[in-house]
Protein backbone atom coordinates (compact mmCIF):
# COMPACT_ATOMS: atom_id res chain seq x y z
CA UNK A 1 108.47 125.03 99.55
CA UNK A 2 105.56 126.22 101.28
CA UNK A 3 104.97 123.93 104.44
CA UNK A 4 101.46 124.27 106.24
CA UNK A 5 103.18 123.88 109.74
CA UNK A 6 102.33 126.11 112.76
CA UNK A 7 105.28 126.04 115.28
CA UNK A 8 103.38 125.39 118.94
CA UNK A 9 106.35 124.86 120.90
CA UNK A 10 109.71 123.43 122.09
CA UNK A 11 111.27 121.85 125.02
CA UNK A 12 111.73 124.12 127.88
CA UNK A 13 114.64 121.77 129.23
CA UNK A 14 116.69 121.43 125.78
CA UNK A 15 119.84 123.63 125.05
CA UNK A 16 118.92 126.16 123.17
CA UNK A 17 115.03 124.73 122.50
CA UNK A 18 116.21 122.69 120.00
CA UNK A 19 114.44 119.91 120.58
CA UNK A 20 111.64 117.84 121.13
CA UNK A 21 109.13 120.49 119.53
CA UNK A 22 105.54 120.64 118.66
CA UNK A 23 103.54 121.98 115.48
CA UNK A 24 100.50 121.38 113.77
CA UNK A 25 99.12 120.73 110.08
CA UNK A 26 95.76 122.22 110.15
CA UNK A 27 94.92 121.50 106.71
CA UNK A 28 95.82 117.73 107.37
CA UNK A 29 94.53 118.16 111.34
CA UNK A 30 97.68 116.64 112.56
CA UNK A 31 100.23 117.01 115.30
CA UNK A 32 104.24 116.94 113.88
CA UNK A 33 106.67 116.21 116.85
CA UNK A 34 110.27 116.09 116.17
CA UNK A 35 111.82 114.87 119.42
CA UNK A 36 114.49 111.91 120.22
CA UNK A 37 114.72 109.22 118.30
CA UNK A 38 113.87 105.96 121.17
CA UNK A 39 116.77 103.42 121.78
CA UNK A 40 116.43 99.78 120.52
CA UNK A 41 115.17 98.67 124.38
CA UNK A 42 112.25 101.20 123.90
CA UNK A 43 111.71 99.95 121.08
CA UNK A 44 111.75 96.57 121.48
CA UNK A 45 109.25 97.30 124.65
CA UNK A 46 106.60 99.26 122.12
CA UNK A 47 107.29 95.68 119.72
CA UNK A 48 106.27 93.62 122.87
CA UNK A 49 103.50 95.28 123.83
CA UNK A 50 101.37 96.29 120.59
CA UNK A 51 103.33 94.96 117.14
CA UNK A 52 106.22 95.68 114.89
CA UNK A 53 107.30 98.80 114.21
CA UNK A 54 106.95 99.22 110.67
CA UNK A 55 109.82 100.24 108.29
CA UNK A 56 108.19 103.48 107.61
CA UNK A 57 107.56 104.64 111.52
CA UNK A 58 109.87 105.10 114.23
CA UNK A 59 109.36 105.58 118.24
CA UNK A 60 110.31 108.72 119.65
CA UNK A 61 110.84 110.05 123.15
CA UNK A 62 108.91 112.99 124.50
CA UNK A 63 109.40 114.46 127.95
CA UNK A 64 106.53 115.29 130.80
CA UNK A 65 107.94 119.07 130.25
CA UNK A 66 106.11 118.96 126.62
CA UNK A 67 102.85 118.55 127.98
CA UNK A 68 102.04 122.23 127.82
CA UNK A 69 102.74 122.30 124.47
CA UNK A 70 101.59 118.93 123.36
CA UNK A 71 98.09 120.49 124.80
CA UNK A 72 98.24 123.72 123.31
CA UNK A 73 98.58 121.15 119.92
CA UNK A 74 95.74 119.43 120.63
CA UNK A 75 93.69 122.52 121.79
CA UNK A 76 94.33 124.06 118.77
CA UNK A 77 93.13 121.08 116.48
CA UNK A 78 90.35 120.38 118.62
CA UNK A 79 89.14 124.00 117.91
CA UNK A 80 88.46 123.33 113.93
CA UNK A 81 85.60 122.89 112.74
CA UNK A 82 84.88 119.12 111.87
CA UNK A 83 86.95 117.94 114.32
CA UNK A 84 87.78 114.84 113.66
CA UNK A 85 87.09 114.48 109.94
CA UNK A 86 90.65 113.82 109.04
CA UNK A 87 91.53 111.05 111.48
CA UNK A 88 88.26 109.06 110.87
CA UNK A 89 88.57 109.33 107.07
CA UNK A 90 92.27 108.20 107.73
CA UNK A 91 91.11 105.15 109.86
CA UNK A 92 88.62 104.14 107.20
């Protein structure tokens, strides 16, 4: 299987860098995060303050530390050309 994923980074403060860590899809223009799944009290916060998580999402928990490497993600998508495209097409 041939995945499209770019690895951007991991968690400087995990053993080993295992996890949370950071790639992107540039074909699809998205971010993948694989990080801690949330506990029911975070989730039941997100529930209270937005909606209900659907069946098909989860919450996860990402650390300050990741913020070099959640940019770099971003940086990187930003840089495309249409910019954009994917998520508004998505939306609509």
């Amino acid at each position: 299987m041939d995945l499209p994923l770019e690895f951007i980074g991991t968690d400087p403060g995990s053993e080993e860098g295992q996890s949370p860590t950071v790639f992107i899809d540039r074909p699809k223009r998205e971010i993948v995060i694989q990080s801690w799944i949330a506990d029911a009290e975070t989730v039941e916060a997100v529930e209270a303050l937005f909606r209900p998580v659907p069946g098909h999402e989860t919450v996860i928990r990402v650390p300050d530390r990741m913020i070099p490497a959640l940019r770099r993600a971003l940086d990187e998508l930003e840089g495309l050309d249409g910019v954009g495209e994917a998520s508004s097409a998505a939306g609509a």
